[in-house]
C-alpha atoms as a PDB file:
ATOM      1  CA  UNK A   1     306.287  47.064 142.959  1.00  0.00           C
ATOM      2  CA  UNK A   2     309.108  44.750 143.996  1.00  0.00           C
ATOM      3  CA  UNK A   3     308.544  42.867 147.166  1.00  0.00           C
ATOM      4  CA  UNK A   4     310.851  40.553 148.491  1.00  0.00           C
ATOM      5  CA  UNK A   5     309.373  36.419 149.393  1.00  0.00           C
ATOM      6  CA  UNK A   6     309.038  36.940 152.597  1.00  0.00           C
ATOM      7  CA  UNK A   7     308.259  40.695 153.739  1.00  0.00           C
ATOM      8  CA  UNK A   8     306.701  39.860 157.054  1.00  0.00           C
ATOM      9  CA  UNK A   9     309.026  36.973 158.331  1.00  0.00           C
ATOM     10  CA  UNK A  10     312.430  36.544 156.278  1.00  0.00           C
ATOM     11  CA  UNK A  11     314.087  33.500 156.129  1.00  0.00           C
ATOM     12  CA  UNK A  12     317.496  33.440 157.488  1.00  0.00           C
ATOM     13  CA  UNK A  13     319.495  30.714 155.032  1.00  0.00           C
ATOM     14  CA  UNK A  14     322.849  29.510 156.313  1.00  0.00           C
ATOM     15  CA  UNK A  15     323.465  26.127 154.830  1.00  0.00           C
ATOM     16  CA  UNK A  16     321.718  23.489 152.573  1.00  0.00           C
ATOM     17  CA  UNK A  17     322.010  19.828 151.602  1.00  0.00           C
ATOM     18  CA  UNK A  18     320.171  18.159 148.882  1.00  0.00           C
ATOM     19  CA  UNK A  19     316.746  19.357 148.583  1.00  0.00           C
ATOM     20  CA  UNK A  20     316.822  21.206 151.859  1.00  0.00           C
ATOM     21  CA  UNK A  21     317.743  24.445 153.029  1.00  0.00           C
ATOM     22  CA  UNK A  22     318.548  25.443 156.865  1.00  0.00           C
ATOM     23  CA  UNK A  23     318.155  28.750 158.944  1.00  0.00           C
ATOM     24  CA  UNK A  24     320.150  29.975 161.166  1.00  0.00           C
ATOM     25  CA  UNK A  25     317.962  27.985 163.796  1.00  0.00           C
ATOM     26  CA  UNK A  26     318.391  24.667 162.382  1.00  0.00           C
ATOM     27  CA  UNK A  27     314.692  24.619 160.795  1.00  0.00           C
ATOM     28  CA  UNK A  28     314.722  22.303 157.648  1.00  0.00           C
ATOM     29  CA  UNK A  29     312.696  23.739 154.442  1.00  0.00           C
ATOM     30  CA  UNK A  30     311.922  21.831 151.272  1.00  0.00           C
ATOM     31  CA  UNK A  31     314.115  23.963 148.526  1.00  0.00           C
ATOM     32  CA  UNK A  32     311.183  24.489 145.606  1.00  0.00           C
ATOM     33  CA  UNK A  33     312.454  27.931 144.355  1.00  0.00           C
ATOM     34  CA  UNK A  34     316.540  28.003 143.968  1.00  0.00           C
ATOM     35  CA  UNK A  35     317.800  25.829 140.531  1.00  0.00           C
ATOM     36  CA  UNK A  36     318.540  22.998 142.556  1.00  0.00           C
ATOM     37  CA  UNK A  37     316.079  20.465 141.575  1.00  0.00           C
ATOM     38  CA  UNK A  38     318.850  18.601 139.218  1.00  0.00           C
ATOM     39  CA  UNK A  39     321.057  17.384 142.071  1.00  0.00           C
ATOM     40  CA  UNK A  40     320.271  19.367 145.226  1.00  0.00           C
ATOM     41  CA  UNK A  41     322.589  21.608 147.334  1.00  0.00           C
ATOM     42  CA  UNK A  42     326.258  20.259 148.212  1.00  0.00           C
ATOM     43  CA  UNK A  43     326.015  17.509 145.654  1.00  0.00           C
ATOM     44  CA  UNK A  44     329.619  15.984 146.196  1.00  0.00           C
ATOM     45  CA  UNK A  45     329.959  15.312 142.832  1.00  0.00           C
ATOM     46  CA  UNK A  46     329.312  18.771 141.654  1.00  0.00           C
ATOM     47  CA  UNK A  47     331.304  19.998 144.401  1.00  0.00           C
ATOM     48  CA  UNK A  48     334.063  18.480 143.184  1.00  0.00           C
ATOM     49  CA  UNK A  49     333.738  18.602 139.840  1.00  0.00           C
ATOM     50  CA  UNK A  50     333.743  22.343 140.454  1.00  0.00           C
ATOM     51  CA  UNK A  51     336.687  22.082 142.929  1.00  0.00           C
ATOM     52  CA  UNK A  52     338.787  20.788 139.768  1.00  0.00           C
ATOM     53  CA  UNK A  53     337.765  23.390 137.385  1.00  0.00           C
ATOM     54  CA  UNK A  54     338.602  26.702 140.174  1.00  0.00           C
ATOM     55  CA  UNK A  55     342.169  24.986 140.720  1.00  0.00           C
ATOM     56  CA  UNK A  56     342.646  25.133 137.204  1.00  0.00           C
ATOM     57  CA  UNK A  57     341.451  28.557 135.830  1.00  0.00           C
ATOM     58  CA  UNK A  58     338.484  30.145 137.970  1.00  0.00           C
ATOM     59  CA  UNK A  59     337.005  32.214 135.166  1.00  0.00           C
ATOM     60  CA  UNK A  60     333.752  32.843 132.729  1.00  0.00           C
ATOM     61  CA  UNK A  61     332.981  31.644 129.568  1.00  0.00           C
ATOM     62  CA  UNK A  62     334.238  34.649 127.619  1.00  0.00           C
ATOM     63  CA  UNK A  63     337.623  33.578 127.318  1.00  0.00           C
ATOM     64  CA  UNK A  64     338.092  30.558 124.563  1.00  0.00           C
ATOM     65  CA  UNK A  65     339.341  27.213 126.654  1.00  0.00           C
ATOM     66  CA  UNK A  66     339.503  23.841 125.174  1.00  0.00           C
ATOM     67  CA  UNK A  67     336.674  22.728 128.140  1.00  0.00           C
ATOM     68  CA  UNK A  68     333.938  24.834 126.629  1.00  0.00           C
ATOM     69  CA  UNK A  69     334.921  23.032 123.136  1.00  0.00           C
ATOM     70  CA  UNK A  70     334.924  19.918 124.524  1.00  0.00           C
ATOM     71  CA  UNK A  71     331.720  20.234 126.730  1.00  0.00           C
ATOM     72  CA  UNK A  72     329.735  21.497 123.371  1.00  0.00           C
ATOM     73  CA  UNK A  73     330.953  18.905 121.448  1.00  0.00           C
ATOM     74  CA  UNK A  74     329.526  16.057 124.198  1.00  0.00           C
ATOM     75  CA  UNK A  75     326.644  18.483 124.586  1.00  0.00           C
ATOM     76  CA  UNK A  76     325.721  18.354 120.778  1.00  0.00           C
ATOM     77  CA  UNK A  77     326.248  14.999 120.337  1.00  0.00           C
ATOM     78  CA  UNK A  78     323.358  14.171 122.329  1.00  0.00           C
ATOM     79  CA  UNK A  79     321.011  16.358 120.214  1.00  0.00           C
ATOM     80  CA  UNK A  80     319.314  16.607 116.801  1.00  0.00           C
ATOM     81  CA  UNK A  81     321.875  18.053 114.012  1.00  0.00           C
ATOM     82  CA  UNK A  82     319.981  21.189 113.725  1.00  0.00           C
ATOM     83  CA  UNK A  83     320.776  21.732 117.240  1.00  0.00           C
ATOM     84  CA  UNK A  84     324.429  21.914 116.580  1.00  0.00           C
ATOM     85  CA  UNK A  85     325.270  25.121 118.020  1.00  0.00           C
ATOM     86  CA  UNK A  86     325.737  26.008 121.482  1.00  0.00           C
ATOM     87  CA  UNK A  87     326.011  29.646 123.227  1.00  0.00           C
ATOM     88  CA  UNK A  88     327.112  29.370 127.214  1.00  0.00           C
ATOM     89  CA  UNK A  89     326.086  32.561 129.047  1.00  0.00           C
ATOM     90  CA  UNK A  90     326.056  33.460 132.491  1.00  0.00           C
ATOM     91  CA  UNK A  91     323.147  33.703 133.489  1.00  0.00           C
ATOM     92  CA  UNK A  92     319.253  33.008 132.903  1.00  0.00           C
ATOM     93  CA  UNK A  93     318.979  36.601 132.050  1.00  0.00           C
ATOM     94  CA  UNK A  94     322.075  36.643 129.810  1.00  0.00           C
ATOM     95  CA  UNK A  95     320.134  33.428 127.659  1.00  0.00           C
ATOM     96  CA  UNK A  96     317.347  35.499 127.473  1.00  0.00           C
ATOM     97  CA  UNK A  97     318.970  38.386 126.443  1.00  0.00           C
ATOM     98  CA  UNK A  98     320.376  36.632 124.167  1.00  0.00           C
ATOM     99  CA  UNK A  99     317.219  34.522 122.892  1.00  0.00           C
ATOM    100  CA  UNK A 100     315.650  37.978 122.530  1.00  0.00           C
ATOM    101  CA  UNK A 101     318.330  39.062 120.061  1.00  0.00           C
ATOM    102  CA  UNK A 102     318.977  36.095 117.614  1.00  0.00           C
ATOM    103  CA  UNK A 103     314.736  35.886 117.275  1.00  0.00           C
ATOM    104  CA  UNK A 104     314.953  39.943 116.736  1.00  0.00           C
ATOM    105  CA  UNK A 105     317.819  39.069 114.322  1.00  0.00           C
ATOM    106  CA  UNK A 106     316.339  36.114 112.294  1.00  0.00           C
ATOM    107  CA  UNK A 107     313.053  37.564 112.171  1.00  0.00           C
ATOM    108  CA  UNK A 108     313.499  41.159 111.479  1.00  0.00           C
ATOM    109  CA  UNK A 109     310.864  42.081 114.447  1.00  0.00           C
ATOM    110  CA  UNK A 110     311.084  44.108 117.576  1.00  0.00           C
ATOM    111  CA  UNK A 111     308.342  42.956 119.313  1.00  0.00           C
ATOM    112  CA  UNK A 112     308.521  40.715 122.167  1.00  0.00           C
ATOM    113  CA  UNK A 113     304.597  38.551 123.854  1.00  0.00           C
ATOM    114  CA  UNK A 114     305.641  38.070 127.280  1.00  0.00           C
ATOM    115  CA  UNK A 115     303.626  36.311 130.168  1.00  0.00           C
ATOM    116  CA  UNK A 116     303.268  37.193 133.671  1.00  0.00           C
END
């Protein structure tokens, strides 16, 4: 029951800049699926933000680093006080994985109302 975007015709992605995507034949697309929509593919900014980081340590967010402090704490700071506490995960799945089990936790229940 798994069928991939485009079954008949795949798309062929080689680079992308901004909001835009490129195949392999130099045909521009307007990026509305991938989570770029905060600042776009190749942001240089981001791209070097993230160049920093890899020289330093190139790792996940399992291992305790004064960044992840410091991030939360500017994170926080920005929020309500009962939204004091932050959780960084890997992935959407991993949040909702994890949503899933502090609800199941605070509430007691195992059931789950889903939409498709």
């Amino acid at each position: 029951s798994c069928k991939i975007f485009f079954a008949k015709d795949p798309l062929k992605i080689v680079r992308a800049q901004g909001q835009y995507m490129f195949d392999e034949k130099g045909e521009k697309y307007l990026d509305c699926i991938n989570n770029v929509a905060h600042v776009g593919h190749s942001h240089p900014y981001v791209i070097k933000a993230a160049t920093k980081q890899m020289e330093l340590l190139n790792t996940n967010s399992r291992f305790l680093h004064d960044n992840l402090v410091q991030y939360a704490q500017r994170l926080t700071a920005t929020l309500p006080e009962k939204l004091s506490v932050c959780y960084f995960v890997n992935s959407g799945s991993e949040a909702n994985d994890l949503a899933l089990r502090l609800a199941r936790q605070y509430h007691g229940h195992q059931d789950v109302i889903t939409l498709e």
